[in-house]
C-alpha atoms as a PDB file:
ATOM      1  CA  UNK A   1       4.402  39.125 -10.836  1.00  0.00           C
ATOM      2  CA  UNK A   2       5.454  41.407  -7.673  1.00  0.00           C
ATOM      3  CA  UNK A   3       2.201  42.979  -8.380  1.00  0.00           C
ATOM      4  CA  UNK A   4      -0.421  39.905  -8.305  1.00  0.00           C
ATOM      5  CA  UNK A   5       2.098  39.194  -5.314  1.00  0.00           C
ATOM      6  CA  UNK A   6       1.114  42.197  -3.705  1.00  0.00           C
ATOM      7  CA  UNK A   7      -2.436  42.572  -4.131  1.00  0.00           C
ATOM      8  CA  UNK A   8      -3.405  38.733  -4.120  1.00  0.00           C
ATOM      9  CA  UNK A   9      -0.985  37.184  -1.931  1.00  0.00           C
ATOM     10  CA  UNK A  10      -3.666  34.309  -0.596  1.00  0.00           C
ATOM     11  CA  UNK A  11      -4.894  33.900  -4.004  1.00  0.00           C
ATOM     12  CA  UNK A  12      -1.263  33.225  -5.113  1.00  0.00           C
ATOM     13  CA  UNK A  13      -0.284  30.680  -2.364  1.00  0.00           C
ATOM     14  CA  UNK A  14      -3.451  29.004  -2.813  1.00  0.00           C
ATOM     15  CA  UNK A  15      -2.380  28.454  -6.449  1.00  0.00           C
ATOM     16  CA  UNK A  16       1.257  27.425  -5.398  1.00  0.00           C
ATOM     17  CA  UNK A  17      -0.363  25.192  -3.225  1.00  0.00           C
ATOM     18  CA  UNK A  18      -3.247  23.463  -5.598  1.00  0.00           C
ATOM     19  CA  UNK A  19       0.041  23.012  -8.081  1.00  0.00           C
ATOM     20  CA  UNK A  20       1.835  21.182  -5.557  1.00  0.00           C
ATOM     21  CA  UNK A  21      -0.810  19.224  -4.530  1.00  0.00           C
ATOM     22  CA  UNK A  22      -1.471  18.519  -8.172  1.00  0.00           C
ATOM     23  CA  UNK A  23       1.864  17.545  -8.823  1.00  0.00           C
ATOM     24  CA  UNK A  24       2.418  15.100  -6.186  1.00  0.00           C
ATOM     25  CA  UNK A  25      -0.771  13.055  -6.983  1.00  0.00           C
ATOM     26  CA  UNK A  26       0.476  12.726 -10.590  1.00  0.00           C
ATOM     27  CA  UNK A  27       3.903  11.502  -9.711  1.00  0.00           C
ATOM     28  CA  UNK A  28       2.550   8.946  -7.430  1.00  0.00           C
ATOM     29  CA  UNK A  29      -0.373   8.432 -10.711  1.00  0.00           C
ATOM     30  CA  UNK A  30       2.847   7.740 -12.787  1.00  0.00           C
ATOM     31  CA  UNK A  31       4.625   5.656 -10.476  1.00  0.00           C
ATOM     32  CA  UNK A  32       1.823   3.670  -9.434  1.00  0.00           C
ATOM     33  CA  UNK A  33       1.002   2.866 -13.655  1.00  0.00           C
ATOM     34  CA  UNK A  34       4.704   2.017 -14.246  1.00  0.00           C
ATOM     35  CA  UNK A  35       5.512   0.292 -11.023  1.00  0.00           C
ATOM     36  CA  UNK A  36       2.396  -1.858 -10.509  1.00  0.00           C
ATOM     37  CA  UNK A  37       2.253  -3.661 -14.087  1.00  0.00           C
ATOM     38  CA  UNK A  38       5.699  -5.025 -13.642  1.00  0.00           C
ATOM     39  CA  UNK A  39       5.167  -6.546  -9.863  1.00  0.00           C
ATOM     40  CA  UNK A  40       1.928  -8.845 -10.221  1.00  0.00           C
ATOM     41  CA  UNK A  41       1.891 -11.633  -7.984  1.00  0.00           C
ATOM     42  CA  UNK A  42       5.692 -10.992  -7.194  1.00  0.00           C
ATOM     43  CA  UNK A  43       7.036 -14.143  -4.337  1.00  0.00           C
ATOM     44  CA  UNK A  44       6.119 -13.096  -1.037  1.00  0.00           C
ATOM     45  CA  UNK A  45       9.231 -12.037   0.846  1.00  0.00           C
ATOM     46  CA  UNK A  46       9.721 -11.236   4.586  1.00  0.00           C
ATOM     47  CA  UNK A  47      10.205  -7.293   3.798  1.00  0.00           C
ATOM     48  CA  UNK A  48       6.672  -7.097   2.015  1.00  0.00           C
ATOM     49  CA  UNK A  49       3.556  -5.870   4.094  1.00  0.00           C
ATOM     50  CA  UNK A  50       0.232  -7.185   4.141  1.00  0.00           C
ATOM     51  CA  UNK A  51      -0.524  -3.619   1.926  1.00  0.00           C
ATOM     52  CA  UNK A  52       2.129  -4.695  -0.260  1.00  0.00           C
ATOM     53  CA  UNK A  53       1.037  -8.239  -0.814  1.00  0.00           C
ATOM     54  CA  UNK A  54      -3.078  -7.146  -1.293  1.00  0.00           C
ATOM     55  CA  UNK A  55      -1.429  -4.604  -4.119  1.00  0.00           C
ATOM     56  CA  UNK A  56       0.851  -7.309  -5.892  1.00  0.00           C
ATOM     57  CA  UNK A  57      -1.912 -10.174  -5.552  1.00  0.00           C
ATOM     58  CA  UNK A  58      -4.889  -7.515  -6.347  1.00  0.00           C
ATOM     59  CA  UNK A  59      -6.555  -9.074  -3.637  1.00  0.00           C
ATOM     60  CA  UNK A  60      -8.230  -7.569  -0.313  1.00  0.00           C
ATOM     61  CA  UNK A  61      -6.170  -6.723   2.234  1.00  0.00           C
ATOM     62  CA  UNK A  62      -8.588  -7.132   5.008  1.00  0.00           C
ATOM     63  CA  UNK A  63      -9.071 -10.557   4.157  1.00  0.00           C
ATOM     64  CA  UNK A  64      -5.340 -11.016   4.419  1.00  0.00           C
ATOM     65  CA  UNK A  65      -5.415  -9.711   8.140  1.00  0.00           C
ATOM     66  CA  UNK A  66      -8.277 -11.849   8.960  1.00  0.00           C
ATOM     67  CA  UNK A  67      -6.260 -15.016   7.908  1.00  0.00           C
ATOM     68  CA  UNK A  68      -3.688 -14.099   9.874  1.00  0.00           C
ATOM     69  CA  UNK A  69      -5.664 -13.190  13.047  1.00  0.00           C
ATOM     70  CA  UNK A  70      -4.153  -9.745  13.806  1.00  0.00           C
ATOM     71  CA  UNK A  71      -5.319  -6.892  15.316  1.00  0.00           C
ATOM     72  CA  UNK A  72      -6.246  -4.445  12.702  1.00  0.00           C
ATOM     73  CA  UNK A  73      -4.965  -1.446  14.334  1.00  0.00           C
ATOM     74  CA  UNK A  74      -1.615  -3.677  14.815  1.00  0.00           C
ATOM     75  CA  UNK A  75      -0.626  -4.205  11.127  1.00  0.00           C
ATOM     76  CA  UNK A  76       0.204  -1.047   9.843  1.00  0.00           C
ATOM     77  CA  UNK A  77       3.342  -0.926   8.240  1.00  0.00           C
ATOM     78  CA  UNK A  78       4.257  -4.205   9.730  1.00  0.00           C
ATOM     79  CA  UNK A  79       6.227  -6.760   7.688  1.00  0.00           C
ATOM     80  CA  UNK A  80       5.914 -10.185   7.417  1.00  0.00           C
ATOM     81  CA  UNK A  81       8.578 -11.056   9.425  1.00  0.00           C
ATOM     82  CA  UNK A  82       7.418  -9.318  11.872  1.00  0.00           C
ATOM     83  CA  UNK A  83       4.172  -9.909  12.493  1.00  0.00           C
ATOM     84  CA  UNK A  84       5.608 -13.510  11.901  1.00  0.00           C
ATOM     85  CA  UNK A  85       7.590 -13.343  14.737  1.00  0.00           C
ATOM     86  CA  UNK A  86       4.927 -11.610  16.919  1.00  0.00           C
ATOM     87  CA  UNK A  87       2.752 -14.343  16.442  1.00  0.00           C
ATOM     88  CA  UNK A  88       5.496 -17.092  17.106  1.00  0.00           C
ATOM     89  CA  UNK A  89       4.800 -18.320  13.233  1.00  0.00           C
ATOM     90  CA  UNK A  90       7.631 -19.232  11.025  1.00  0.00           C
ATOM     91  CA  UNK A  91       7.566 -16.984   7.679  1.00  0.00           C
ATOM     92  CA  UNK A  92       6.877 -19.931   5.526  1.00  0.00           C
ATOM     93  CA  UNK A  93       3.506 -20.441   7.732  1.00  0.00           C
ATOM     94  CA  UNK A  94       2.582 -16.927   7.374  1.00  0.00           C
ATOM     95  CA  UNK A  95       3.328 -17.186   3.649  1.00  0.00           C
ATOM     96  CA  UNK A  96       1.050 -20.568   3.566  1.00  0.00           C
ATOM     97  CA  UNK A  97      -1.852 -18.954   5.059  1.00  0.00           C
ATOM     98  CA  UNK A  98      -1.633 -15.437   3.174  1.00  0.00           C
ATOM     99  CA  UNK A  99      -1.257 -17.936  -0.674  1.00  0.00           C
ATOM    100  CA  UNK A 100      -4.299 -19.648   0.814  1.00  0.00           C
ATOM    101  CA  UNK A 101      -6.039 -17.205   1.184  1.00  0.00           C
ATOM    102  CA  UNK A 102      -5.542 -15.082  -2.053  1.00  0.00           C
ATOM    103  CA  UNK A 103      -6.344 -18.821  -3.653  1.00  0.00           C
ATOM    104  CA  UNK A 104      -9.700 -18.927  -2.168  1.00  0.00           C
ATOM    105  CA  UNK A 105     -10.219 -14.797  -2.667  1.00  0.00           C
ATOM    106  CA  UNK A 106      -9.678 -15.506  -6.577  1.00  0.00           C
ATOM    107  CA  UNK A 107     -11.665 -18.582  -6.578  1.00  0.00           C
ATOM    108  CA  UNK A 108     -14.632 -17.160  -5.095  1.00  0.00           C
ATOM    109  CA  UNK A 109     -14.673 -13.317  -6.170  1.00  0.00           C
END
């Protein structure tokens, strides 16, 4: 091993690197095929995001921020409670409009 080391010490990290890359996509693979199965159409909850709610609902998100009227660039990582309370909505409004809309997303695919 000191000897590949030695002589091919790019080709080596490059490897190290390609496993961890490797690695992390399948743990996230396995998570994702475990976790995902087991939350469909969970209750919307304050803590959720709009990401969160599109992935539970299997529904576009974009659609979701367009019901809502937010600035796309805005909702990243935002909660529902918050971008409740940024738009001076109560959560059961924002809830209302987001159930809405994934009613009319799955009745017109």
């Amino acid at each position: 091993m000191s000897s590949l080391w030695r002589m091919n010490k790019f080709l080596v990290l490059g490897f190290l690197a390609a496993l961890a890359l490797t690695s992390i996509l399948l743990v996230r693979l396995i998570a994702d095929v475990v976790y995902w199965p087991q939350h469909r159409d969970t209750e919307i909850s304050g803590w959720m995001t709009l990401g969160y709610v599109a992935q539970s609902y299997e529904v576009d998100k974009n659609d979701l921020v367009d019901a809502l009227g937010i600035n796309a660039d805005a909702r990243r990582h935002l909660t529902l409670q918050a971008i409740a309370d940024v738009q001076v909505l109560s959560l059961e409004q924002v809830e209302r409009t987001l159930l809405e809309t994934i009613a009319s997303q799955r009745a017109n695919p």
